[in-house]
C-alpha atoms as a PDB file:
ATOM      1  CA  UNK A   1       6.602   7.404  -7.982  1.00  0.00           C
ATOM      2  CA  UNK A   2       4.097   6.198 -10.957  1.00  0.00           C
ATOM      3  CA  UNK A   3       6.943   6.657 -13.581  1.00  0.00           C
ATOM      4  CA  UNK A   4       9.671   4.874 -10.937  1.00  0.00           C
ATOM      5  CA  UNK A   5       7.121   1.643 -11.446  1.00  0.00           C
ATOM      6  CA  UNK A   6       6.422   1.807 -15.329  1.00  0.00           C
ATOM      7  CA  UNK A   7       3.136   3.531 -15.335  1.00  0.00           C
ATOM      8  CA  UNK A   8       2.521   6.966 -17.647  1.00  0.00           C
ATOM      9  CA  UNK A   9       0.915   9.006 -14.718  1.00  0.00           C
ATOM     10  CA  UNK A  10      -0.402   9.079 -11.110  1.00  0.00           C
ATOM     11  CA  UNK A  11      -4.309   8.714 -12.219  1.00  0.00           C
ATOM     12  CA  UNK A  12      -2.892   5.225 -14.475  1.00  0.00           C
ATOM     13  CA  UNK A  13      -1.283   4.164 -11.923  1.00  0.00           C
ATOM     14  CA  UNK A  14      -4.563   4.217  -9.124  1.00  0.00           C
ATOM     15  CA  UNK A  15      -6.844   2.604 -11.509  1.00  0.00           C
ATOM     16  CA  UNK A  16      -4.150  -0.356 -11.831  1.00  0.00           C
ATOM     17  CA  UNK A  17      -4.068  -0.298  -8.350  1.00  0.00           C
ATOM     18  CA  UNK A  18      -8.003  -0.572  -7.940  1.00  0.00           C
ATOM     19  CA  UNK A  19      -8.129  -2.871 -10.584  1.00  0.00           C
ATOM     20  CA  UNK A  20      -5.306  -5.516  -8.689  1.00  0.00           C
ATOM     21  CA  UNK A  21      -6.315  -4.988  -5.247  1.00  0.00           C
ATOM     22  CA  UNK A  22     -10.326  -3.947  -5.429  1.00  0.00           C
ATOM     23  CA  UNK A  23      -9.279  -0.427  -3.315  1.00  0.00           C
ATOM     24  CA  UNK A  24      -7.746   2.548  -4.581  1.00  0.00           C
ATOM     25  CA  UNK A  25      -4.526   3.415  -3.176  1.00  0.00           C
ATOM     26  CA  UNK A  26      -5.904   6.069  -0.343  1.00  0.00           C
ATOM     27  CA  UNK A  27      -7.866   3.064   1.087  1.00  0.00           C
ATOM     28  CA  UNK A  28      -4.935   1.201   1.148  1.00  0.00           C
ATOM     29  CA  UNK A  29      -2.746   3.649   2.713  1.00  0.00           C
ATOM     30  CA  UNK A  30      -5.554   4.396   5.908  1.00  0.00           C
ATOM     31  CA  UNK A  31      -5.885   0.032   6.224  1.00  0.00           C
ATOM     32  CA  UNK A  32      -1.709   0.379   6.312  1.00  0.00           C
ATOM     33  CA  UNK A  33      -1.610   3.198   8.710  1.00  0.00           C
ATOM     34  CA  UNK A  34      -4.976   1.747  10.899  1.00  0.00           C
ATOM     35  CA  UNK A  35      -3.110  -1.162  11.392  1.00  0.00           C
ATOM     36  CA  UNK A  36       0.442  -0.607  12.768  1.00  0.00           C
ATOM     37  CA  UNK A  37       1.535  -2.035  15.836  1.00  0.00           C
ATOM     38  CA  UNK A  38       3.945   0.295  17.036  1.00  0.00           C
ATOM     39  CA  UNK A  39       5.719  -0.674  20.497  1.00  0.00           C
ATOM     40  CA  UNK A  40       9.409   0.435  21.605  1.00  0.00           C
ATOM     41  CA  UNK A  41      11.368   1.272  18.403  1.00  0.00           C
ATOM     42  CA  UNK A  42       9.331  -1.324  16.799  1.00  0.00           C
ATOM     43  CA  UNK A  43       6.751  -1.565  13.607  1.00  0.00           C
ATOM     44  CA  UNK A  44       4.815  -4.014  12.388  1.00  0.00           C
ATOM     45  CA  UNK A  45       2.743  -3.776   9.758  1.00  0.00           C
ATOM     46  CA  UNK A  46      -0.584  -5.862   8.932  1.00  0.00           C
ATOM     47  CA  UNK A  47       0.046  -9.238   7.535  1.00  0.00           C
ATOM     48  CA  UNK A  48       1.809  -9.965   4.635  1.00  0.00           C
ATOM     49  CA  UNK A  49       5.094  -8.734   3.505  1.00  0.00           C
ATOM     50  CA  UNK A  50       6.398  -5.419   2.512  1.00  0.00           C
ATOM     51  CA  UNK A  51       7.471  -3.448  -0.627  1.00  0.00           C
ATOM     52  CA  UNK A  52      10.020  -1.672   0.584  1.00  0.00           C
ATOM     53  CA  UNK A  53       8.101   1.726  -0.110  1.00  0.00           C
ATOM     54  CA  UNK A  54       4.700   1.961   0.731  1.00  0.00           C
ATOM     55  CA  UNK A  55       4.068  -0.677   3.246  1.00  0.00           C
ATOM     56  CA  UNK A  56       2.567  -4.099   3.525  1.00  0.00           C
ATOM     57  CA  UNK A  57       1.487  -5.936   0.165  1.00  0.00           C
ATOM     58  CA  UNK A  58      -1.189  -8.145   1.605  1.00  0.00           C
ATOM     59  CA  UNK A  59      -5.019  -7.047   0.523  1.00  0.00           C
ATOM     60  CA  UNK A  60      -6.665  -5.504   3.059  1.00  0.00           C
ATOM     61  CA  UNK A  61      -9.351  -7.604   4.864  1.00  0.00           C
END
């Protein structure tokens, strides 16, 4: 997925990560998955909107 959004490698791509949002992207992930709503066929995710990949885009906290 690194190469899909411009970066070289996987370990580039975390420290850009880090360096935007302040968390790596593990720490993201758990805040993503800690804070779905799930309910009858129904997600919601955080607050914020969504990348159409990997969740919501809003920093965590």
């Amino acid at each position: 997925m690194a190469h899909r959004w411009g970066f070289s490698d996987t370990s580039h791509f975390s420290r850009s990560f880090k360096a935007a949002y302040g968390v790596p992207p593990s720490t993201w992930r758990e805040w993503a998955r800690d804070t779905q709503v799930q309910g009858p066929g129904t997600t919601v995710q955080g607050t914020g909107g969504d990348d159409g990949e990997t969740g919501d885009t809003a920093a965590p906290g």
